[in-house]
PDB file of N, CA and C in Angstrom:
ATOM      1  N   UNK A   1    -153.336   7.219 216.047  1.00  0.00           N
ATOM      2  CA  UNK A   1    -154.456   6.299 215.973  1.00  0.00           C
ATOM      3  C   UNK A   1    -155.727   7.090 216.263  1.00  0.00           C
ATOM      4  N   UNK A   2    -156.750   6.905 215.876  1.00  0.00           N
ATOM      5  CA  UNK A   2    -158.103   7.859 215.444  1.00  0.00           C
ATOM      6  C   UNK A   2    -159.506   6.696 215.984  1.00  0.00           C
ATOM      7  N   UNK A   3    -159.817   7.335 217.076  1.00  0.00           N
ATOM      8  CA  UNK A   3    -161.323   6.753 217.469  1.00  0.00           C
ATOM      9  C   UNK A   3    -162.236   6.814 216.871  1.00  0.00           C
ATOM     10  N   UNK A   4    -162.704   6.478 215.715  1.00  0.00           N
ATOM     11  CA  UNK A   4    -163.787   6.493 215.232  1.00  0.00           C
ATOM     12  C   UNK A   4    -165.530   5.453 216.068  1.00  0.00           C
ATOM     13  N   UNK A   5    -166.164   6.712 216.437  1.00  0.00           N
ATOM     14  CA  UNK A   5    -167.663   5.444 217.047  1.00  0.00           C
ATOM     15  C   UNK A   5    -169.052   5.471 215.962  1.00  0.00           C
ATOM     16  N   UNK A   6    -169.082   4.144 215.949  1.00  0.00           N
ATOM     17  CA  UNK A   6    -170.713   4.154 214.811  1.00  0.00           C
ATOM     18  C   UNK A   6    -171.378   3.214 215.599  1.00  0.00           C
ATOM     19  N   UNK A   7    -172.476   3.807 215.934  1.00  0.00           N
ATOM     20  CA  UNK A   7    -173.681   3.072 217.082  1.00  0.00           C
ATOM     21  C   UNK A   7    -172.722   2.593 217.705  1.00  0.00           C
ATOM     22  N   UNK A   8    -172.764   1.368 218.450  1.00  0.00           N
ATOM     23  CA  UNK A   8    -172.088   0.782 219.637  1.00  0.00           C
ATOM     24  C   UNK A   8    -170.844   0.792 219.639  1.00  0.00           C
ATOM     25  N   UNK A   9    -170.376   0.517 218.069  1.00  0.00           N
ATOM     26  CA  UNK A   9    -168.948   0.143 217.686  1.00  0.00           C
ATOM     27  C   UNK A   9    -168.138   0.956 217.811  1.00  0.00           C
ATOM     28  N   UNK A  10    -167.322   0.745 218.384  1.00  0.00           N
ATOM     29  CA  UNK A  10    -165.099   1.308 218.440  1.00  0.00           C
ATOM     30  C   UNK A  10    -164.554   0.971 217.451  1.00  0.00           C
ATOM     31  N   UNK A  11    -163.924   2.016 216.394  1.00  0.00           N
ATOM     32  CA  UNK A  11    -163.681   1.743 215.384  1.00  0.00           C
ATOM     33  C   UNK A  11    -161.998   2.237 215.707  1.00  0.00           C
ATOM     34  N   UNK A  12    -160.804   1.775 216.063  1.00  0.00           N
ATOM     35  CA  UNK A  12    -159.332   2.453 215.824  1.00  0.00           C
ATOM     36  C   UNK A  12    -158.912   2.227 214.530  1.00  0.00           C
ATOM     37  N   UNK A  13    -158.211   3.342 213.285  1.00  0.00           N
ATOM     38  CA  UNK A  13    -157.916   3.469 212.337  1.00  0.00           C
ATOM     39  C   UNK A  13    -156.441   3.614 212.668  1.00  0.00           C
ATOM     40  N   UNK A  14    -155.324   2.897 212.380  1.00  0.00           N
ATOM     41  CA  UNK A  14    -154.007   3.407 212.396  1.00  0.00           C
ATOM     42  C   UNK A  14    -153.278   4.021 211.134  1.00  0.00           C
ATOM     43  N   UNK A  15    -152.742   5.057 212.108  1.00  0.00           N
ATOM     44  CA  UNK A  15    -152.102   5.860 210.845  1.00  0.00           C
ATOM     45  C   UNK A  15    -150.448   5.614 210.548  1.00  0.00           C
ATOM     46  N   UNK A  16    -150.376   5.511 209.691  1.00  0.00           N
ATOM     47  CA  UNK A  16    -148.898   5.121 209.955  1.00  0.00           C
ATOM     48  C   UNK A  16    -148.099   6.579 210.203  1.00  0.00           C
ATOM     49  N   UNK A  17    -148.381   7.550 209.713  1.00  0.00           N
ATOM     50  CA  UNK A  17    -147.579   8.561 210.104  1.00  0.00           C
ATOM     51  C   UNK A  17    -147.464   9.042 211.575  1.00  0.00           C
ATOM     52  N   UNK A  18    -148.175   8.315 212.522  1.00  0.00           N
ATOM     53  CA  UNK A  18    -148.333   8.756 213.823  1.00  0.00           C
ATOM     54  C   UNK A  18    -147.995   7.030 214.213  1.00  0.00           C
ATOM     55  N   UNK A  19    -146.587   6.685 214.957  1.00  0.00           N
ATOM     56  CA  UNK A  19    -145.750   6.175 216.027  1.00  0.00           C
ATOM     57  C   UNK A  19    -147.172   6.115 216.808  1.00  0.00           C
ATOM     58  N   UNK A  20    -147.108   4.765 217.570  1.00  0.00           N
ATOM     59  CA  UNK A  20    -147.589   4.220 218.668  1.00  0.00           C
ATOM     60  C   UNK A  20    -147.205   5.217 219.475  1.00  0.00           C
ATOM     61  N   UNK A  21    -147.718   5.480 220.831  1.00  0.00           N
ATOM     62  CA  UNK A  21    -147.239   5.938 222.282  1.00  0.00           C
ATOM     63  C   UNK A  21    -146.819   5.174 222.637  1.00  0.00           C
ATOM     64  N   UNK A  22    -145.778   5.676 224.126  1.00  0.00           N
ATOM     65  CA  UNK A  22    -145.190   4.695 224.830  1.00  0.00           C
ATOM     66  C   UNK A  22    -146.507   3.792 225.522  1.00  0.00           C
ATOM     67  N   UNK A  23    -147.637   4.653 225.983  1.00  0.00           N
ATOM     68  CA  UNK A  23    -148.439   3.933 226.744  1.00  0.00           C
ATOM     69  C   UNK A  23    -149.331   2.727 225.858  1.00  0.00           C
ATOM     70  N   UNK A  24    -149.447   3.261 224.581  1.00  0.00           N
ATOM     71  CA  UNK A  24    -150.123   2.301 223.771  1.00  0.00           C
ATOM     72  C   UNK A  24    -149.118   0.832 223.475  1.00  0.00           C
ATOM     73  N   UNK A  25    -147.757   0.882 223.092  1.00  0.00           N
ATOM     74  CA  UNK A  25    -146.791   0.262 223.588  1.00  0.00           C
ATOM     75  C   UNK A  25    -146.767  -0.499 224.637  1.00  0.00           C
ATOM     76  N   UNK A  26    -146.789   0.003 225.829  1.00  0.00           N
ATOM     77  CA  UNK A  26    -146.772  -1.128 226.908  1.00  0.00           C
ATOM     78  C   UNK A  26    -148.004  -1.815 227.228  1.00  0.00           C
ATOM     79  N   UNK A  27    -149.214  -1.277 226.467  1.00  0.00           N
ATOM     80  CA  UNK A  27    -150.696  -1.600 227.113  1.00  0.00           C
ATOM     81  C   UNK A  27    -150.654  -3.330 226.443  1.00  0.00           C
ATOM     82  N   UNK A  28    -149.638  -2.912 224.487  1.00  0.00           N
ATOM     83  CA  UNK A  28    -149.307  -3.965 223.774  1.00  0.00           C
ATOM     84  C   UNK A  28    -149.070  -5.023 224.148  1.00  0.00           C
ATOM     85  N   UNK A  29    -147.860  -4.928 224.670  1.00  0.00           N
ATOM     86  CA  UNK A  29    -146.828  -5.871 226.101  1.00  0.00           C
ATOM     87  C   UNK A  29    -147.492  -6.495 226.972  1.00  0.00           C
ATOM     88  N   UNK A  30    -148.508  -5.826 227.576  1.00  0.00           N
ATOM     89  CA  UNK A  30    -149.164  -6.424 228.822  1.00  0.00           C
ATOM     90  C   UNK A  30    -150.395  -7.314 228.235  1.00  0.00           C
ATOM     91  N   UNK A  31    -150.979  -7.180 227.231  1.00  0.00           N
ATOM     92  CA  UNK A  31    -151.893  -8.038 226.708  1.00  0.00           C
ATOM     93  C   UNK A  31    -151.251  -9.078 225.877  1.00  0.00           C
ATOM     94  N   UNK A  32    -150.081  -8.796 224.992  1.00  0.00           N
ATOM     95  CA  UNK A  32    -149.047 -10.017 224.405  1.00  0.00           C
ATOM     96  C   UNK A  32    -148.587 -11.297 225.473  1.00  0.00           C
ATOM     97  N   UNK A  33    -147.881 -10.574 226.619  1.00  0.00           N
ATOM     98  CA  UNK A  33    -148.086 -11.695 228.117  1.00  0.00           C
ATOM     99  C   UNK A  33    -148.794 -11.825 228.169  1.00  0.00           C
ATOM    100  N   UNK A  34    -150.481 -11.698 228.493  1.00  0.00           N
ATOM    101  CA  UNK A  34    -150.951 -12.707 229.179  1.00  0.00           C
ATOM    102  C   UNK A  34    -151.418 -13.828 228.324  1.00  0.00           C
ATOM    103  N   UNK A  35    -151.511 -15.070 229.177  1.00  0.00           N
ATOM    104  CA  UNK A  35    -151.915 -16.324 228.460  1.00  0.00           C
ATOM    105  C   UNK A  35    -153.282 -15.860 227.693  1.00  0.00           C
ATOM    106  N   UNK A  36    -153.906 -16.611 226.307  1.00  0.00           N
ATOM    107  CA  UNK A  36    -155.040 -16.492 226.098  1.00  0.00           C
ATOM    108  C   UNK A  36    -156.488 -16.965 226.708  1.00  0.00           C
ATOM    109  N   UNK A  37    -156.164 -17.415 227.782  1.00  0.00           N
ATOM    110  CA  UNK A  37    -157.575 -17.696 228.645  1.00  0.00           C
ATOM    111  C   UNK A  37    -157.706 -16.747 229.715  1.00  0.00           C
ATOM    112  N   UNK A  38    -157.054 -15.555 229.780  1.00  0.00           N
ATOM    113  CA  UNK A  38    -157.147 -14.620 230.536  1.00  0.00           C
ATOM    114  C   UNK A  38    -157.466 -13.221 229.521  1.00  0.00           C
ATOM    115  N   UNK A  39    -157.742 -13.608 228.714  1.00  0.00           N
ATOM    116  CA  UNK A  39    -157.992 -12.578 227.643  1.00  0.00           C
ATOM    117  C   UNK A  39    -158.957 -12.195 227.671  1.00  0.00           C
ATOM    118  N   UNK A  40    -160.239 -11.370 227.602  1.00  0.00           N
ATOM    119  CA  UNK A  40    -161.807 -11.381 227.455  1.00  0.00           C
ATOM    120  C   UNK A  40    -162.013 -10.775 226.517  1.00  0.00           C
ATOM    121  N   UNK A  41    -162.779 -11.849 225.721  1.00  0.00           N
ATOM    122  CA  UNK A  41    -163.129 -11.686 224.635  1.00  0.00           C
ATOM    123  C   UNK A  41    -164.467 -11.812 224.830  1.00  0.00           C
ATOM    124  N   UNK A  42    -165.591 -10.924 225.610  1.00  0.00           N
ATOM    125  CA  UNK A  42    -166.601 -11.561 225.431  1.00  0.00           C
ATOM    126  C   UNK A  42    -167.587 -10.314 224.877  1.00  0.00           C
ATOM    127  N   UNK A  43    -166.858  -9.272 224.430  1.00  0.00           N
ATOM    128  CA  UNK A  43    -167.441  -8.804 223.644  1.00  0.00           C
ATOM    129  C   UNK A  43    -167.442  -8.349 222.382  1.00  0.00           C
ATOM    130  N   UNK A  44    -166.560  -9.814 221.660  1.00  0.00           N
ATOM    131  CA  UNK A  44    -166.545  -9.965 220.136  1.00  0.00           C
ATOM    132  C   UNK A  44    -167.536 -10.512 219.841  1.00  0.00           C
ATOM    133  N   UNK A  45    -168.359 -10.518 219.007  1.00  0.00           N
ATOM    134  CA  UNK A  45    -169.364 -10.816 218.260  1.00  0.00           C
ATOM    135  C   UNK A  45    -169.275 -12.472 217.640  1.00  0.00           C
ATOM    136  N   UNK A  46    -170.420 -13.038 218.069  1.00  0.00           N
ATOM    137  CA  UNK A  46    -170.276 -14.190 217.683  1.00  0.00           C
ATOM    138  C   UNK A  46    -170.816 -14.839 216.541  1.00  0.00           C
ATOM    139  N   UNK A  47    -170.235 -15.373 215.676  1.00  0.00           N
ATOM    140  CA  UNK A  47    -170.553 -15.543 214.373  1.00  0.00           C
ATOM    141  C   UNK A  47    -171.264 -16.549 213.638  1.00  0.00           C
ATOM    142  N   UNK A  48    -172.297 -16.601 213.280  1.00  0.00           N
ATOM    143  CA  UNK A  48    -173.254 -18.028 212.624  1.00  0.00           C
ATOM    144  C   UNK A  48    -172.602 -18.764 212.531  1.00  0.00           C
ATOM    145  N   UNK A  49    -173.513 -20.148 212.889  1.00  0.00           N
ATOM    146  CA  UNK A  49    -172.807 -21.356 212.236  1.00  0.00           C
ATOM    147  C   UNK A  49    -172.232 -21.554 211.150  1.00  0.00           C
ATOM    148  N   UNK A  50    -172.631 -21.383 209.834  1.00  0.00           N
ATOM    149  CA  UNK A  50    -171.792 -21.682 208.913  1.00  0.00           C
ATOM    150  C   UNK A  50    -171.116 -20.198 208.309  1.00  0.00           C
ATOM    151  N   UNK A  51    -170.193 -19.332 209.263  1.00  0.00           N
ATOM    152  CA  UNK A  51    -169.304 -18.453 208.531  1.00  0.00           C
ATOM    153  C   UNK A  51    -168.514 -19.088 207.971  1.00  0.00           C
ATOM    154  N   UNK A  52    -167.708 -19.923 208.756  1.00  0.00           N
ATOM    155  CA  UNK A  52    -166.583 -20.782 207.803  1.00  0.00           C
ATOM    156  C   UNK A  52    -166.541 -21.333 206.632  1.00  0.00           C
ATOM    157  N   UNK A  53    -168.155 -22.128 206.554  1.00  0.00           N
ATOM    158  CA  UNK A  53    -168.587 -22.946 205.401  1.00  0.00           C
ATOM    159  C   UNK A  53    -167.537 -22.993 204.394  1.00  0.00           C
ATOM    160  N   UNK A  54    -167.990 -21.977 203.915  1.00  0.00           N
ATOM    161  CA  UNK A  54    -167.002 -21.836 202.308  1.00  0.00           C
ATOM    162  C   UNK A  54    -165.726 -21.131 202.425  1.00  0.00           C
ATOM    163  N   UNK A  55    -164.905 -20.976 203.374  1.00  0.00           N
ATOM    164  CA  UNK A  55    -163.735 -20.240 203.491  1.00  0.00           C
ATOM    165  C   UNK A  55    -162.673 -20.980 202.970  1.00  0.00           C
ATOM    166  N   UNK A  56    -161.536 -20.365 202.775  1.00  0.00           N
ATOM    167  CA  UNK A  56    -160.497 -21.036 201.629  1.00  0.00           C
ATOM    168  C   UNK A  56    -159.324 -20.636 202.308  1.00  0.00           C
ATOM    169  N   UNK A  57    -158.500 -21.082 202.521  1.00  0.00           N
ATOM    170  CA  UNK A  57    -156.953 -20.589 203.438  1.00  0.00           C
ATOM    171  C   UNK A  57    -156.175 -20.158 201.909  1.00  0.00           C
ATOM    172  N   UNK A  58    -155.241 -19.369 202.410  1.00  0.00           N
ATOM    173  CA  UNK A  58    -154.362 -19.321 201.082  1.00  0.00           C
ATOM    174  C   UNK A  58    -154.913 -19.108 199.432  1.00  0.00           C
ATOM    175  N   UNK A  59    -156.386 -18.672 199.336  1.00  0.00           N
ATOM    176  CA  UNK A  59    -156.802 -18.253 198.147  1.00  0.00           C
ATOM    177  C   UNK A  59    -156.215 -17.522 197.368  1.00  0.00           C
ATOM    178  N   UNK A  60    -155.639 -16.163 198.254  1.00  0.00           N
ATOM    179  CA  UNK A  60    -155.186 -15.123 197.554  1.00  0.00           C
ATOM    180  C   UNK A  60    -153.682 -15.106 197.884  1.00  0.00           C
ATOM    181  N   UNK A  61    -153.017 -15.794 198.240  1.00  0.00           N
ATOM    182  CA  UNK A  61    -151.417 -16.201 198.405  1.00  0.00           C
ATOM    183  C   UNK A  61    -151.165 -16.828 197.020  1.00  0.00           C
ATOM    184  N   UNK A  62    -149.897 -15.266 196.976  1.00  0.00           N
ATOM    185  CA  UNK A  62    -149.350 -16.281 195.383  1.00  0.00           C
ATOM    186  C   UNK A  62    -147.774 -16.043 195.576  1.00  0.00           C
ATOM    187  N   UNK A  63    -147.187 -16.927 196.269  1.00  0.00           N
ATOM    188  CA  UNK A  63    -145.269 -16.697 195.946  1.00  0.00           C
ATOM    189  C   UNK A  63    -145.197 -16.586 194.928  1.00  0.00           C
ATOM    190  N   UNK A  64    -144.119 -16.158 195.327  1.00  0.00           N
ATOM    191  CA  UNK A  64    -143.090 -15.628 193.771  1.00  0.00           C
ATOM    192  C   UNK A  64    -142.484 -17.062 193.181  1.00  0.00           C
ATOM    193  N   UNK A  65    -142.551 -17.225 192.055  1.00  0.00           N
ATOM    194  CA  UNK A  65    -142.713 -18.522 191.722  1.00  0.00           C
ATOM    195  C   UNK A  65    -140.944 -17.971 191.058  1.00  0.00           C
ATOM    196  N   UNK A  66    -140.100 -19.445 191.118  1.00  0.00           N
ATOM    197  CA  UNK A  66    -138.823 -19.690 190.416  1.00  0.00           C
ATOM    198  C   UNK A  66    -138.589 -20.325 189.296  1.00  0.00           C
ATOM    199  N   UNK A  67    -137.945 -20.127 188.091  1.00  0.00           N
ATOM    200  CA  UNK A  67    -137.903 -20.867 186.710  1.00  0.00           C
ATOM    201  C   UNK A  67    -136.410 -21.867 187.377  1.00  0.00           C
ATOM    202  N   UNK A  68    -136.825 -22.973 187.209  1.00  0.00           N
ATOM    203  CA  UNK A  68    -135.773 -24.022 187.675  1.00  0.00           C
ATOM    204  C   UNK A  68    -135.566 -25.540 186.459  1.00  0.00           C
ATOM    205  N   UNK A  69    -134.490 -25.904 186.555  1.00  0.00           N
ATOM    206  CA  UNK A  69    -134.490 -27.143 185.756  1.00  0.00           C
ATOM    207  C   UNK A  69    -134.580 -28.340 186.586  1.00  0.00           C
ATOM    208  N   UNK A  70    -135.396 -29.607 186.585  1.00  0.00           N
ATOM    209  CA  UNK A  70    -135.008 -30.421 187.610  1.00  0.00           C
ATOM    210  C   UNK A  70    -134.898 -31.844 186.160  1.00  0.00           C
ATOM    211  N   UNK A  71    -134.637 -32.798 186.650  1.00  0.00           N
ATOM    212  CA  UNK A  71    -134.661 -33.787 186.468  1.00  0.00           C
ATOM    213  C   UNK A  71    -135.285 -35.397 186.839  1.00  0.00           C
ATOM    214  N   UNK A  72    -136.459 -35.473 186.304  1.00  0.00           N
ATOM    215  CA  UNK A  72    -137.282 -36.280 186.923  1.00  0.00           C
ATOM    216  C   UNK A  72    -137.054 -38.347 186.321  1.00  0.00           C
ATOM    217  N   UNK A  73    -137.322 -39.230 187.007  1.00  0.00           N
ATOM    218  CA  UNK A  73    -137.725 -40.331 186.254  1.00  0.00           C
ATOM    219  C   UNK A  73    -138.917 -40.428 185.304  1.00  0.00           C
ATOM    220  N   UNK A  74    -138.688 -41.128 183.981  1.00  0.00           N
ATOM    221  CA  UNK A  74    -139.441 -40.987 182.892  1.00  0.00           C
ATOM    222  C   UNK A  74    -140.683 -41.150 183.788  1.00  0.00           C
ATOM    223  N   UNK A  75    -140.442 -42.468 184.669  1.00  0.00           N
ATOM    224  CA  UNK A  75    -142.188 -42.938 185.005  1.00  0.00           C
ATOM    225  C   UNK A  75    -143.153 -42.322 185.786  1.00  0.00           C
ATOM    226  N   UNK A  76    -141.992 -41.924 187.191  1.00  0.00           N
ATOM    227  CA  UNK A  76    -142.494 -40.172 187.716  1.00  0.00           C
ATOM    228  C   UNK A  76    -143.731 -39.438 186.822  1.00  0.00           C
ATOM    229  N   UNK A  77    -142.399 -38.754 186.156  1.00  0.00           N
ATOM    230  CA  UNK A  77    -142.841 -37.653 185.210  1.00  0.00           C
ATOM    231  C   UNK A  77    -144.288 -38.173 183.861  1.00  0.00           C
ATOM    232  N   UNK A  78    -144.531 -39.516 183.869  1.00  0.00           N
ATOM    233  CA  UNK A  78    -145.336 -39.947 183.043  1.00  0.00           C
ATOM    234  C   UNK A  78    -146.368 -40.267 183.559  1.00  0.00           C
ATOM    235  N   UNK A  79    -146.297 -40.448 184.850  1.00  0.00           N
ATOM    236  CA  UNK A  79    -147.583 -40.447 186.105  1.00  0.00           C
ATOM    237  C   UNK A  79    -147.988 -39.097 186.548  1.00  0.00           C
ATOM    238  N   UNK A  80    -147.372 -38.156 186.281  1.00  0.00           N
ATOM    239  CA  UNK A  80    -147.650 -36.953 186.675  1.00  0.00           C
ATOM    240  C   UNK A  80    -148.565 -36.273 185.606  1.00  0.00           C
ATOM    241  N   UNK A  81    -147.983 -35.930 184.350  1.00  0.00           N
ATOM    242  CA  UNK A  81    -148.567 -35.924 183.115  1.00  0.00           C
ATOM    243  C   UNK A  81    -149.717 -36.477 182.840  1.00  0.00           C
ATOM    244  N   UNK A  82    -150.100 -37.864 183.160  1.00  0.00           N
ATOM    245  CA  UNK A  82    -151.166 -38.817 182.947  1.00  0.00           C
ATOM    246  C   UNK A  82    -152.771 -38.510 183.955  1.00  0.00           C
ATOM    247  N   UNK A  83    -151.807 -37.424 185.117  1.00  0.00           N
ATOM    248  CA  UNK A  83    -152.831 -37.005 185.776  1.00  0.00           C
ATOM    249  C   UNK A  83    -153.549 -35.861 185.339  1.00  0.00           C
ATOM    250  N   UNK A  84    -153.295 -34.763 183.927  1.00  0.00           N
ATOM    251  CA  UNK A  84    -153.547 -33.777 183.785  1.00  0.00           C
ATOM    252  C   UNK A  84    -153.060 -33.126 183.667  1.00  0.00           C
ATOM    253  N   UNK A  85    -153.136 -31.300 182.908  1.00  0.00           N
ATOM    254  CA  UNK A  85    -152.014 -30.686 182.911  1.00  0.00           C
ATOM    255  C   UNK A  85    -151.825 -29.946 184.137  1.00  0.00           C
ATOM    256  N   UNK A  86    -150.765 -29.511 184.303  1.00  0.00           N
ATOM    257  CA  UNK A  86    -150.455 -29.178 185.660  1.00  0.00           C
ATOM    258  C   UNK A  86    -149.666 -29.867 186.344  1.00  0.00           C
ATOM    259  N   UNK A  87    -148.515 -30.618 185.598  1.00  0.00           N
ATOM    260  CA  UNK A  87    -148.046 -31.134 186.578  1.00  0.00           C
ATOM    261  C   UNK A  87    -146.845 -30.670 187.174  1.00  0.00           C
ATOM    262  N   UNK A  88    -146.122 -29.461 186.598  1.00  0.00           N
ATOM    263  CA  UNK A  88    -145.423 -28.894 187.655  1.00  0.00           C
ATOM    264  C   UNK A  88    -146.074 -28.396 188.937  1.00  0.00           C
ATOM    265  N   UNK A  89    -147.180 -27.969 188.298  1.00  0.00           N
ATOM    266  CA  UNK A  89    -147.932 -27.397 189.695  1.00  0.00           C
ATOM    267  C   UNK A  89    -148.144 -28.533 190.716  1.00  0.00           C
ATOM    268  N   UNK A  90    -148.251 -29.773 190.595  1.00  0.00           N
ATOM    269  CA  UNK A  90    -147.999 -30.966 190.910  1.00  0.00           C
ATOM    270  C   UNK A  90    -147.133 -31.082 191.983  1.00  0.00           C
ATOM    271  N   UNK A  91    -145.884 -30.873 191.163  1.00  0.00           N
ATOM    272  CA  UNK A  91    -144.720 -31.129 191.803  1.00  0.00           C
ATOM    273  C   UNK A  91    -144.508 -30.315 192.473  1.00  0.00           C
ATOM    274  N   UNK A  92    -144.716 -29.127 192.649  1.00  0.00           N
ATOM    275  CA  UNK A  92    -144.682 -27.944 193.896  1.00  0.00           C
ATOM    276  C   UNK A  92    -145.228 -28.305 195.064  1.00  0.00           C
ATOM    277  N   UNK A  93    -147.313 -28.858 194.471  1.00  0.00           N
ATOM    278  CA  UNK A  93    -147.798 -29.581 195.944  1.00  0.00           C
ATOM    279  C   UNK A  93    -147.175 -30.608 196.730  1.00  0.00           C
ATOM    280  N   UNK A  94    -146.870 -31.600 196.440  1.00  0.00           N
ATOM    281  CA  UNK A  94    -146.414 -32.245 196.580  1.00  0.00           C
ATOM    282  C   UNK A  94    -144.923 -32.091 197.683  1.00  0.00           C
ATOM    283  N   UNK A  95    -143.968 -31.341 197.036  1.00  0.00           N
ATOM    284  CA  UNK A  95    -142.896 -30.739 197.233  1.00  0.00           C
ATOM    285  C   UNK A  95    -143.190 -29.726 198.626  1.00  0.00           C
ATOM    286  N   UNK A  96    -143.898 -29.059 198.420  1.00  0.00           N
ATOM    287  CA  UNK A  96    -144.702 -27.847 199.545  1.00  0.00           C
ATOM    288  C   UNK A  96    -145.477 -28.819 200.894  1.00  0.00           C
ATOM    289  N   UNK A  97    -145.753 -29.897 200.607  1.00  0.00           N
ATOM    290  CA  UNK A  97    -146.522 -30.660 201.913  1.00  0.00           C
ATOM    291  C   UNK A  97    -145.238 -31.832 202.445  1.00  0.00           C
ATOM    292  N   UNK A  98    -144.287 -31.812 201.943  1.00  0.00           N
ATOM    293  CA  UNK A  98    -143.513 -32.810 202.269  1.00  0.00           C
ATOM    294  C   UNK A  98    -142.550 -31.696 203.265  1.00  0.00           C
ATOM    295  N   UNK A  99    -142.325 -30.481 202.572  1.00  0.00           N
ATOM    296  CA  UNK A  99    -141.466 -29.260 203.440  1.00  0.00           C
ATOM    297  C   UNK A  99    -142.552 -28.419 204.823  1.00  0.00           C
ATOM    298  N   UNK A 100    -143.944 -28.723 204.591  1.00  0.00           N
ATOM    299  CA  UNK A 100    -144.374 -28.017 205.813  1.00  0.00           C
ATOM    300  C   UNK A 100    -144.528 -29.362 206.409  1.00  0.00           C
ATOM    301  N   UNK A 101    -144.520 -30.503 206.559  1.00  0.00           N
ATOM    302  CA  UNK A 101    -144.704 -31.792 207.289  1.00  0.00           C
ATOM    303  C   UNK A 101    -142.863 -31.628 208.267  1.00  0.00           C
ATOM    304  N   UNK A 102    -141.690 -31.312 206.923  1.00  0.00           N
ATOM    305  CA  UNK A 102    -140.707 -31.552 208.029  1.00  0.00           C
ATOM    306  C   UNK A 102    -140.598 -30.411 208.827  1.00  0.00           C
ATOM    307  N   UNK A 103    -141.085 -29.219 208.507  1.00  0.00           N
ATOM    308  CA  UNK A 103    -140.882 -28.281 209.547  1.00  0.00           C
ATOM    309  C   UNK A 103    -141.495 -27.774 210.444  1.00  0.00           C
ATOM    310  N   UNK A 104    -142.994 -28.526 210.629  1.00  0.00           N
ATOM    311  CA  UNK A 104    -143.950 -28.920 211.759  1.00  0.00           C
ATOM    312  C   UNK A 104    -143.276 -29.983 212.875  1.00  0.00           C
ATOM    313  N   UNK A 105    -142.120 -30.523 212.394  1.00  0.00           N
ATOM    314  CA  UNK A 105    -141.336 -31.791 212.833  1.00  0.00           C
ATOM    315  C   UNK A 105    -140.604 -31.135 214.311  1.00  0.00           C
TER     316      UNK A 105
END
């Protein structure tokens, strides 16, 4: 790992060909325990009001998508259609919020 400093800033670059130390290792450990209100963070930089504004979760997340056969009801499948094209993509959302709802459960 490589200290890089520009004006105030601590810059660590990790290399992958250079293994952690043991000491960098346990320093890991000892900051992973502690709770996060014992953490100090007070000299991260604090960020304008609207950084978030326009931020997007999952923009650039793309699974690996599966070729599958399913079998739908005509009226389903004719309400889905009726909404636009896209309606497998549809049926994924749909499918994808019903599976992170039960496994938030």
């Amino acid at each position: 790992m490589k200290k890089l400093t520009k004006s105030k800033s601590v810059v660590y670059k990790l290399n992958p060909a250079e293994p952690l130390t043991a000491r960098q290792k346990r320093e890991i450990q000892a900051l992973a325990a502690l709770p996060e209100d014992k953490i100090d963070v007070s000299d991260i930089a604090k960020l304008p009001p609207g950084a978030w504004k326009n931020a997007m979760q999952g923009k650039w997340y793309r699974p690996v998508k599966q070729p599958v056969s399913i079998r739908l009801d005509a009226d389903v499948l004719a309400w889905l259609k009726a909404k636009g094209t896209g309606y497998q993509t549809k049926v994924n959302i749909f499918l994808r919020e019903k599976m992170l709802k039960e496994i938030s459960k």
